[in-house]
N, C-alpha and C. Protein backbone atom coordinates (compact mmCIF):
# COMPACT_ATOMS: atom_id res chain seq x y z
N UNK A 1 12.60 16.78 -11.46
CA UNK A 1 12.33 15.37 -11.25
C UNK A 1 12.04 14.74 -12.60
N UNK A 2 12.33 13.71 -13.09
CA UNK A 2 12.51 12.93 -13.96
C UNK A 2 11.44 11.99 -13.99
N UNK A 3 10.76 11.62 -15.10
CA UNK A 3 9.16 11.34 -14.82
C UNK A 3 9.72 9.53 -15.46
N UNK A 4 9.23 8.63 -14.70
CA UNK A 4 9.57 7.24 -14.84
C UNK A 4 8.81 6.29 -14.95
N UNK A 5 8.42 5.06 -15.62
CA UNK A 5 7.58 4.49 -15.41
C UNK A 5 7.61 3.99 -14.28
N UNK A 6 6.18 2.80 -14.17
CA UNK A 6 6.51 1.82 -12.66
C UNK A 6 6.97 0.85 -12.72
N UNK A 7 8.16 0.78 -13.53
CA UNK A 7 9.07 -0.49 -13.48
C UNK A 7 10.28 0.21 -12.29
N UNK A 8 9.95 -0.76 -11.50
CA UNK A 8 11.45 -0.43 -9.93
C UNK A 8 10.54 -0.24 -8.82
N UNK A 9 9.37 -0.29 -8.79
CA UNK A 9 8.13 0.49 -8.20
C UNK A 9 8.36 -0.95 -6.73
N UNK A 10 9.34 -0.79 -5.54
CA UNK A 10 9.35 -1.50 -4.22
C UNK A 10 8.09 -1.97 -3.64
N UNK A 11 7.61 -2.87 -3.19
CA UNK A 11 6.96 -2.61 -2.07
C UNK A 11 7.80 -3.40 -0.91
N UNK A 12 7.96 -3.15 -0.04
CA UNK A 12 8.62 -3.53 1.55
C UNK A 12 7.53 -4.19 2.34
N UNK A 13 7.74 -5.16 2.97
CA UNK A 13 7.14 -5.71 4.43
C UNK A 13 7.69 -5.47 5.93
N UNK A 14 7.78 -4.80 6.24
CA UNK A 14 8.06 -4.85 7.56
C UNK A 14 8.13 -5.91 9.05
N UNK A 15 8.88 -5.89 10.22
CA UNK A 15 8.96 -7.03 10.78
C UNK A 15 8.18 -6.71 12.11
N UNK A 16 7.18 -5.28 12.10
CA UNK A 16 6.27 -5.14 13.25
C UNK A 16 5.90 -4.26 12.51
N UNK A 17 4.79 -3.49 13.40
CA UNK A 17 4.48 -1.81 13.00
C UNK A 17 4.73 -0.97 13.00
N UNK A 18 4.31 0.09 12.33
CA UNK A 18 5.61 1.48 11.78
C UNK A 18 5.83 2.04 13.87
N UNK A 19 4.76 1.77 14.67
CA UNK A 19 5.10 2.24 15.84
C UNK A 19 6.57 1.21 16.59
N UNK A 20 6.96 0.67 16.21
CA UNK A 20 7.98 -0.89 16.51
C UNK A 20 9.15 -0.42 16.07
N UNK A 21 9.48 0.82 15.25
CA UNK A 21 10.72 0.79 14.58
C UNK A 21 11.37 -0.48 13.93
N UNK A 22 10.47 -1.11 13.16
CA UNK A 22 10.55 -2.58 11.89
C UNK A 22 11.48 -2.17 10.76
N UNK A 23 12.51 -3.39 10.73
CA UNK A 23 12.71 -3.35 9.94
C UNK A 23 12.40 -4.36 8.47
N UNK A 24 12.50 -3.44 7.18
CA UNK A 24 11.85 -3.77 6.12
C UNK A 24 12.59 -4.65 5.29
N UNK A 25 12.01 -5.48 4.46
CA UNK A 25 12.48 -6.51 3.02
C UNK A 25 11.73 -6.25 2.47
N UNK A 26 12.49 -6.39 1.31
CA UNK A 26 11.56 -5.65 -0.08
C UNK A 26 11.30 -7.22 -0.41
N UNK A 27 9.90 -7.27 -0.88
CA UNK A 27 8.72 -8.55 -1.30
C UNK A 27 9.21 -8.82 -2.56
N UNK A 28 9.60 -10.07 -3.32
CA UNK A 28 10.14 -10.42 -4.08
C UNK A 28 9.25 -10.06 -5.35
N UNK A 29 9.22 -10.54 -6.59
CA UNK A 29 8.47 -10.55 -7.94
C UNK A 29 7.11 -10.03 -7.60
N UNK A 30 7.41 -8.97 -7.18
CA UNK A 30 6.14 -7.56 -7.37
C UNK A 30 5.51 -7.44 -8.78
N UNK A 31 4.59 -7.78 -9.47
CA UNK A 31 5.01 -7.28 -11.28
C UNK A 31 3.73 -5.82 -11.01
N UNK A 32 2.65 -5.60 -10.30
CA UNK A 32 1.83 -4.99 -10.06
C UNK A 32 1.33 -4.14 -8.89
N UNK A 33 1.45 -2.90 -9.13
CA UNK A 33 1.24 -2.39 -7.23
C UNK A 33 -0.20 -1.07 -7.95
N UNK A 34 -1.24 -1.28 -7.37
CA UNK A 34 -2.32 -0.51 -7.52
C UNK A 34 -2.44 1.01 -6.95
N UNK A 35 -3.24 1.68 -7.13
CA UNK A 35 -3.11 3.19 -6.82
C UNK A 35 -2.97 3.31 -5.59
N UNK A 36 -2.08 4.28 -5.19
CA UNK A 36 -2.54 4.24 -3.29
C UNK A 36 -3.32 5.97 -3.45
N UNK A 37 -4.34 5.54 -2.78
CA UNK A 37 -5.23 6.57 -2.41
C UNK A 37 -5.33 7.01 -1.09
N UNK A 38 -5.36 8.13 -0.79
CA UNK A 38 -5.86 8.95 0.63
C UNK A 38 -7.05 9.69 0.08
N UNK A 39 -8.20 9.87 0.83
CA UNK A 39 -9.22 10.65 0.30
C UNK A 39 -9.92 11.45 1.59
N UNK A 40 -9.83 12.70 1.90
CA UNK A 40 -10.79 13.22 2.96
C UNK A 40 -11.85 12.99 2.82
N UNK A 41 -12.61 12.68 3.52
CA UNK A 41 -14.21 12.09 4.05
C UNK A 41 -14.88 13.49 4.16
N UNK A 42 -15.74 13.63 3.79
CA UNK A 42 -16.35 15.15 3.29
C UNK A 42 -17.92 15.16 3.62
N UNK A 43 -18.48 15.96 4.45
CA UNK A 43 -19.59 16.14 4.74
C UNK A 43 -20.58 17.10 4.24
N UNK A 44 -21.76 17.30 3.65
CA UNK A 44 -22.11 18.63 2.86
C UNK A 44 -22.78 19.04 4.12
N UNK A 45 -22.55 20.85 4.16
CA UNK A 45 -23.21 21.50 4.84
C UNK A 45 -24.20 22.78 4.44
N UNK A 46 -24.32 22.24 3.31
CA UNK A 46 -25.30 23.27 2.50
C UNK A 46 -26.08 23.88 3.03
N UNK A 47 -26.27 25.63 3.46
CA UNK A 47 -27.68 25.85 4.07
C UNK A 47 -28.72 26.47 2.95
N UNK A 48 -29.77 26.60 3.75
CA UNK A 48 -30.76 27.41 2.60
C UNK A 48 -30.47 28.56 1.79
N UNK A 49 -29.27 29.10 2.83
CA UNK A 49 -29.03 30.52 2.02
C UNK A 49 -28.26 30.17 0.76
N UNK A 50 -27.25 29.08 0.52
CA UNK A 50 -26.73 28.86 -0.22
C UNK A 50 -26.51 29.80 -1.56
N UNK A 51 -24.92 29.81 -2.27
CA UNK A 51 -25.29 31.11 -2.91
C UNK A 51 -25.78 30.24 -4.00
N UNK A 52 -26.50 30.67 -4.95
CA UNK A 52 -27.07 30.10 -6.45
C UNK A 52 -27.76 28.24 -5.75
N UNK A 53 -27.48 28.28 -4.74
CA UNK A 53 -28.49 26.96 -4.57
C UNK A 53 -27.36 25.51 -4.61
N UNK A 54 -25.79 26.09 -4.52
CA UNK A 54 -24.84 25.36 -5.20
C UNK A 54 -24.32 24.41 -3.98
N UNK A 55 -23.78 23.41 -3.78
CA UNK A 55 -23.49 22.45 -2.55
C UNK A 55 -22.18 22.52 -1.94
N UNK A 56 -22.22 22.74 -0.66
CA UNK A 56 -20.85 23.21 0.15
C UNK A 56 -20.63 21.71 0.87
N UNK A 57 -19.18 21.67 0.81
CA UNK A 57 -18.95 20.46 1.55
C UNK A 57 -18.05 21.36 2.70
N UNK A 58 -17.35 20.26 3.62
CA UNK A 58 -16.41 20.52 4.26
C UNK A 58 -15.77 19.13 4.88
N UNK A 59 -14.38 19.19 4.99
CA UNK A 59 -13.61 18.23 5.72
C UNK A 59 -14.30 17.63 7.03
N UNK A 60 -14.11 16.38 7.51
CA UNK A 60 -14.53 15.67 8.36
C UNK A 60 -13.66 15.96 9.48
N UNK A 61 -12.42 15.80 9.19
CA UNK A 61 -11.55 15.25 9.84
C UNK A 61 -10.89 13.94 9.83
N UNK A 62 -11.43 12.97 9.00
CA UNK A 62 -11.24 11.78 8.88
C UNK A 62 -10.81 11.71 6.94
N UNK A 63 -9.82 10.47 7.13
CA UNK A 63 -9.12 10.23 5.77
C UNK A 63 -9.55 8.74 5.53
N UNK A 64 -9.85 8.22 4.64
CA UNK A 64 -9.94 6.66 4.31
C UNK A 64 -8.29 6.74 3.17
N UNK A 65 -8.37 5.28 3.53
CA UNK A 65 -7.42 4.96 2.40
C UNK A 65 -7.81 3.65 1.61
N UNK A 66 -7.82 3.50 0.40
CA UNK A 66 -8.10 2.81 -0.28
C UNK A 66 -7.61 1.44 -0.63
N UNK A 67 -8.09 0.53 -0.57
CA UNK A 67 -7.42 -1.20 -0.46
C UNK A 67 -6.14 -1.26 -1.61
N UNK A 68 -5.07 -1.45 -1.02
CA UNK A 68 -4.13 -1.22 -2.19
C UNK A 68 -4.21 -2.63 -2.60
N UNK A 69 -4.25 -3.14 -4.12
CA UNK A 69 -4.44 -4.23 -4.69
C UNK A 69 -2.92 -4.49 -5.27
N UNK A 70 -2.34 -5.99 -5.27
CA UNK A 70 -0.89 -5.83 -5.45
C UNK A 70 -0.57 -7.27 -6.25
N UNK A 71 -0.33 -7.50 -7.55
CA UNK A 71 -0.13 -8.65 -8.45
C UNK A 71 1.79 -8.86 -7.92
N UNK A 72 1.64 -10.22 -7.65
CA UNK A 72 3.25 -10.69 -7.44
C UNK A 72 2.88 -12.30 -7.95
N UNK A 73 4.55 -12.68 -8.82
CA UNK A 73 4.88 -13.88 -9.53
C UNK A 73 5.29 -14.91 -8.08
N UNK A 74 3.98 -15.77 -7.47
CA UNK A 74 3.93 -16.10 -5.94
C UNK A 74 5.25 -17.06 -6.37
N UNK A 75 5.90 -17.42 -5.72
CA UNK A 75 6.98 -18.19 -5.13
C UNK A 75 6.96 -18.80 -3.33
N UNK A 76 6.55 -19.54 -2.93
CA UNK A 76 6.15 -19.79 -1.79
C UNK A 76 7.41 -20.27 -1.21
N UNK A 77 8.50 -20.91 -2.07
CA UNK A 77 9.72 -20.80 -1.34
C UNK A 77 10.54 -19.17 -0.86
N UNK A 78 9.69 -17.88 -1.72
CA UNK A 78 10.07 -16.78 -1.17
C UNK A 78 9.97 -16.65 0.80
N UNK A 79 10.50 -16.03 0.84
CA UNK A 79 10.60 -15.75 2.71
C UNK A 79 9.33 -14.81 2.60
N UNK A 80 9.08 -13.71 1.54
CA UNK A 80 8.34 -12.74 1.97
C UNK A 80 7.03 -12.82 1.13
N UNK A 81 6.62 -14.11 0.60
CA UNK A 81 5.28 -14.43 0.20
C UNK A 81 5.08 -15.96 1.18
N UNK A 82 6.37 -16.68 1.72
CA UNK A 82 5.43 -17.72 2.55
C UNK A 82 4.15 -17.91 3.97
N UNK A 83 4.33 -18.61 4.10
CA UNK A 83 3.80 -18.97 5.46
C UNK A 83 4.42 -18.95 6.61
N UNK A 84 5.34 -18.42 7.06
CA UNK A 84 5.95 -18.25 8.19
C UNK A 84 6.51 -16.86 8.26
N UNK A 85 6.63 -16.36 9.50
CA UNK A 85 6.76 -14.77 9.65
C UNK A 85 7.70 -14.05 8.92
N UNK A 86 7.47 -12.93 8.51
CA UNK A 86 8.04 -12.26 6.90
C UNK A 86 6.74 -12.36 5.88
N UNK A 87 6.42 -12.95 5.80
CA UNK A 87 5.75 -13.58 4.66
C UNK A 87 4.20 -12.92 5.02
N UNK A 88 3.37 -12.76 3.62
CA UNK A 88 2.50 -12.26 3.27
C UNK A 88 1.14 -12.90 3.66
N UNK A 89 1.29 -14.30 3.44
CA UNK A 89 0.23 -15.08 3.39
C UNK A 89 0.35 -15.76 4.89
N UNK A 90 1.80 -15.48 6.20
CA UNK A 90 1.61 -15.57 7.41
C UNK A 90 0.88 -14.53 7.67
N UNK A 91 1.21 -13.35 7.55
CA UNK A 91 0.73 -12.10 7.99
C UNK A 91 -1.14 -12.25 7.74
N UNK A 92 -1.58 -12.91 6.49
CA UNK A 92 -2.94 -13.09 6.37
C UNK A 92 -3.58 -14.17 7.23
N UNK A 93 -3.16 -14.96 6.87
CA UNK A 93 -3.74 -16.32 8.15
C UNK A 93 -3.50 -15.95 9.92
N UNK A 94 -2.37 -14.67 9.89
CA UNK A 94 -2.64 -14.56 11.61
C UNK A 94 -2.96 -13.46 11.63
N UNK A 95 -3.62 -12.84 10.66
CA UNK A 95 -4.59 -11.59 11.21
C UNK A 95 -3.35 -10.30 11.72
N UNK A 96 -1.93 -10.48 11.23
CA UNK A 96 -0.85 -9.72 11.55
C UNK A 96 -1.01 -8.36 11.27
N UNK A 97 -0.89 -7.32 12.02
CA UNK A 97 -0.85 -5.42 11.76
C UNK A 97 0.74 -5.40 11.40
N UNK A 98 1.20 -4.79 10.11
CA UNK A 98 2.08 -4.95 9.82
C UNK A 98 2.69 -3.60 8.97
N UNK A 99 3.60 -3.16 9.53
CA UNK A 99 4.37 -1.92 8.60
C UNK A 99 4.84 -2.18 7.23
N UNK A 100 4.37 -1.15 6.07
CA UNK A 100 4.97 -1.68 4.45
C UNK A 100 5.51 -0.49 4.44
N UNK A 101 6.31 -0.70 3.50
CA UNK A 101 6.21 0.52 2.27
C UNK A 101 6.51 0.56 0.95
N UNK A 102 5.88 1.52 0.73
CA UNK A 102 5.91 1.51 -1.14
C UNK A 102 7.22 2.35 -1.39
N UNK A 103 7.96 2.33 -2.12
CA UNK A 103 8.95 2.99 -2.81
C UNK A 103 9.11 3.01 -4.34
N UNK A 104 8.78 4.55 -4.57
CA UNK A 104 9.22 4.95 -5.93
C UNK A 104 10.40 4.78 -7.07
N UNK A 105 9.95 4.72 -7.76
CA UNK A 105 11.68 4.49 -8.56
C UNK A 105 12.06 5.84 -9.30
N UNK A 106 11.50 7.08 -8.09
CA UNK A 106 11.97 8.63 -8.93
C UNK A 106 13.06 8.72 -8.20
N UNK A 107 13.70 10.08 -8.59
CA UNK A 107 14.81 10.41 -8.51
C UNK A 107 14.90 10.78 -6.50
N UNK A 108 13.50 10.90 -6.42
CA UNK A 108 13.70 11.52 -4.44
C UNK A 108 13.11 10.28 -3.95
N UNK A 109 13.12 9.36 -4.48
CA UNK A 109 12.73 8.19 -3.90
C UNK A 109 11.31 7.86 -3.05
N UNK A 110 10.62 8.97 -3.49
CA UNK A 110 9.26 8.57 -2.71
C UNK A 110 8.52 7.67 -2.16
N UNK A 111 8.47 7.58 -1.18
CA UNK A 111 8.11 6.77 0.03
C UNK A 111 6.85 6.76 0.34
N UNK A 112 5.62 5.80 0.88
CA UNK A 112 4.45 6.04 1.54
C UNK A 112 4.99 5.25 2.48
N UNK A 113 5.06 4.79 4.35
CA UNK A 113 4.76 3.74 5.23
C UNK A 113 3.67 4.12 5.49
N UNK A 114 3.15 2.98 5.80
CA UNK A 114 1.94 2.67 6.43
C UNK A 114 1.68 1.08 7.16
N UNK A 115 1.29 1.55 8.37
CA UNK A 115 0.22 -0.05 8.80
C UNK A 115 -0.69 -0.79 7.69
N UNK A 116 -0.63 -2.06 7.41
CA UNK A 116 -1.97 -2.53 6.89
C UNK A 116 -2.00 -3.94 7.44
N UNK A 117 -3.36 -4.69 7.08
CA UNK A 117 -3.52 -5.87 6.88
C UNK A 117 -3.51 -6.96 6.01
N UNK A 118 -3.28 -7.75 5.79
CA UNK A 118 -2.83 -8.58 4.28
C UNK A 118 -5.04 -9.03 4.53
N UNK A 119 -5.37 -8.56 4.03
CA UNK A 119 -6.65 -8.87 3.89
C UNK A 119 -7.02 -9.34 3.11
N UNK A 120 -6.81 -9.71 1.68
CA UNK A 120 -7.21 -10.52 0.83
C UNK A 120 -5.58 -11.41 0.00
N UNK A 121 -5.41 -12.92 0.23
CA UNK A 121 -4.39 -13.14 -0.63
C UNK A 121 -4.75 -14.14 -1.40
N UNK A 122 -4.52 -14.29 -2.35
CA UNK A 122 -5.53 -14.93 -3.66
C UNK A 122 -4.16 -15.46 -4.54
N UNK A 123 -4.40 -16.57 -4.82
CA UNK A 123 -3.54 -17.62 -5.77
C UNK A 123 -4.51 -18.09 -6.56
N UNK A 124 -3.59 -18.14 -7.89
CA UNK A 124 -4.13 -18.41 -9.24
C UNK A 124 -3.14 -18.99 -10.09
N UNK A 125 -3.72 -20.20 -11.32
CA UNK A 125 -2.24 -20.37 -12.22
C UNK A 125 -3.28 -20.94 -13.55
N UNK A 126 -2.23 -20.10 -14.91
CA UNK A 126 -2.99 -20.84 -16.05
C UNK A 126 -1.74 -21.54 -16.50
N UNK A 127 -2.08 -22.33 -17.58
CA UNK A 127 -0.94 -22.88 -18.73
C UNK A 127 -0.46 -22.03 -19.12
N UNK A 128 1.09 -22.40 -18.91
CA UNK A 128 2.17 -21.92 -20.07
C UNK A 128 1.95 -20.19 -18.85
N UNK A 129 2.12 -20.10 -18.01
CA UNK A 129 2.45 -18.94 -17.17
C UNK A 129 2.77 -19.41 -15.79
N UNK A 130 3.17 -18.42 -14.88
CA UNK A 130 3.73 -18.41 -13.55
C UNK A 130 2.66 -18.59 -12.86
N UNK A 131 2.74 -19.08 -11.51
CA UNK A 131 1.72 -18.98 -10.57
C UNK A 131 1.35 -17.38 -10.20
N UNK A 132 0.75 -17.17 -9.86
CA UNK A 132 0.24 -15.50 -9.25
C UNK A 132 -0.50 -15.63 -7.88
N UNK A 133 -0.04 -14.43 -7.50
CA UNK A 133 -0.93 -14.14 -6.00
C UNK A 133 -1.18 -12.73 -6.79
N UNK A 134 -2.19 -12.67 -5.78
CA UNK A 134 -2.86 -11.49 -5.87
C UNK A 134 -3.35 -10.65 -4.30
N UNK A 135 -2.96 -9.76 -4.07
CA UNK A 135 -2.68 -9.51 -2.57
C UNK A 135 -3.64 -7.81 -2.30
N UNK A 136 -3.92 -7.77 -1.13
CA UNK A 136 -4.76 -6.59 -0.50
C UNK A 136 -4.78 -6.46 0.46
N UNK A 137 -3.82 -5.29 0.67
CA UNK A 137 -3.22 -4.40 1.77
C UNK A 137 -4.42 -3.75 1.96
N UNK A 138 -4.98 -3.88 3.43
CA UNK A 138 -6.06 -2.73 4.13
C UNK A 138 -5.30 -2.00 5.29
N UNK A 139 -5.02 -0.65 4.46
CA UNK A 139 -4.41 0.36 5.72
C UNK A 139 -5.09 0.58 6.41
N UNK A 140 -4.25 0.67 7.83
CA UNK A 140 -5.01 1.89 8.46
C UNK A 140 -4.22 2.49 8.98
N UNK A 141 -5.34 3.74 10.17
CA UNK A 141 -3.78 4.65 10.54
C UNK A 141 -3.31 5.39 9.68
N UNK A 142 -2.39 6.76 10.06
CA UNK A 142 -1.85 7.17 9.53
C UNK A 142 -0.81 6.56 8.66
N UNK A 143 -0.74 7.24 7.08
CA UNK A 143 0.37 6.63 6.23
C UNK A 143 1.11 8.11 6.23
N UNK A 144 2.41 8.01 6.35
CA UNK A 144 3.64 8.56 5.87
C UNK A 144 4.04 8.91 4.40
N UNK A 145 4.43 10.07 3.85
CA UNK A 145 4.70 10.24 2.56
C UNK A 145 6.04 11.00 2.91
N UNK A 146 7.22 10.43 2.26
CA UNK A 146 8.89 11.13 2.74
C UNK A 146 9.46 11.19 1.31
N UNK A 147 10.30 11.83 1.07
CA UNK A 147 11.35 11.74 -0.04
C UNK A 147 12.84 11.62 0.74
N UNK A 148 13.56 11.73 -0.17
CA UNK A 148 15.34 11.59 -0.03
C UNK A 148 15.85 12.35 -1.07
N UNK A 149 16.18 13.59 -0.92
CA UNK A 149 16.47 14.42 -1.71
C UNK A 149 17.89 13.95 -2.43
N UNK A 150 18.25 14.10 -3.43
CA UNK A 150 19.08 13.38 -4.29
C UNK A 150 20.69 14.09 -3.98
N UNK A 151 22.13 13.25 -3.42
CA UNK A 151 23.04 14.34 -3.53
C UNK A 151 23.32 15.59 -4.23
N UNK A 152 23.99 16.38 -3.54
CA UNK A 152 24.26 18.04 -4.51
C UNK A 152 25.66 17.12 -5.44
């Protein structure tokens, strides 16, 4: 695999939830997509016997995922940053559960879907630059991690 920066780095909106079989558009002038995190939720079960006194955790069973934070050059004539369905800042004002996905720009095309909520969408503009949104995907639910193995 061929190591790339995150220039090509997709994100997709979806037109229901990953349970809906939705289909996706890739969100226009992306310039920023933040870490996506999964983290097991971890409980310590340390007992007295402990060896050297040292701290035992163990799995919950439960995963959080972390607010993915996402910089895009807003265009409100875009379909998939306006106010009407497609769009980012519909999906926020109606409280929409909505299938994304992230796509890699490696060679197996790495994939996360996931459900989220457009939970935070934030507009901003200075002189002599573009307008900006600033956007926050709250997953939930299981997220998906797939590749596409590259022709032989």
């Amino acid at each position: 695999m061929s190591y790339t920066g995150g220039f090509g780095v997709e994100l997709k909106i979806g037109s229901a939830p990953k349970n809906s079989s939705p289909t996706f558009t890739t969100v226009a002038q992306v310039q920023k997509v933040g870490e996506f995190e999964s983290e097991l939720v971890m409980v310590e079960v340390t007992g007295n016997d402990a060896n050297n006194g040292d701290e035992v955790y163990t799995p919950t069973g439960k995963k959080k995922k972390k607010v993915l934070e996402l910089q895009i050059g807003l265009d409100m004539n875009q379909v998939t940053h306006a106010h009407n369905p497609g769009g980012l800042l519909h999906a926020h004002n109606n409280e929409t559960l909505l299938a994304y996905q992230l796509v890699y720009p490696d060679d197996l095309k790495s994939t996360w879907t996931f459900d989220a909520y457009v939970q935070k969408f934030g507009m901003g503009a200075e002189q002599e630059k573009e307008w900006q949104g600033k956007i926050s995907l709250r997953i939930t639910g299981t997220a998906n991690f797939s590749i596409t193995p590259p022709a032989p």
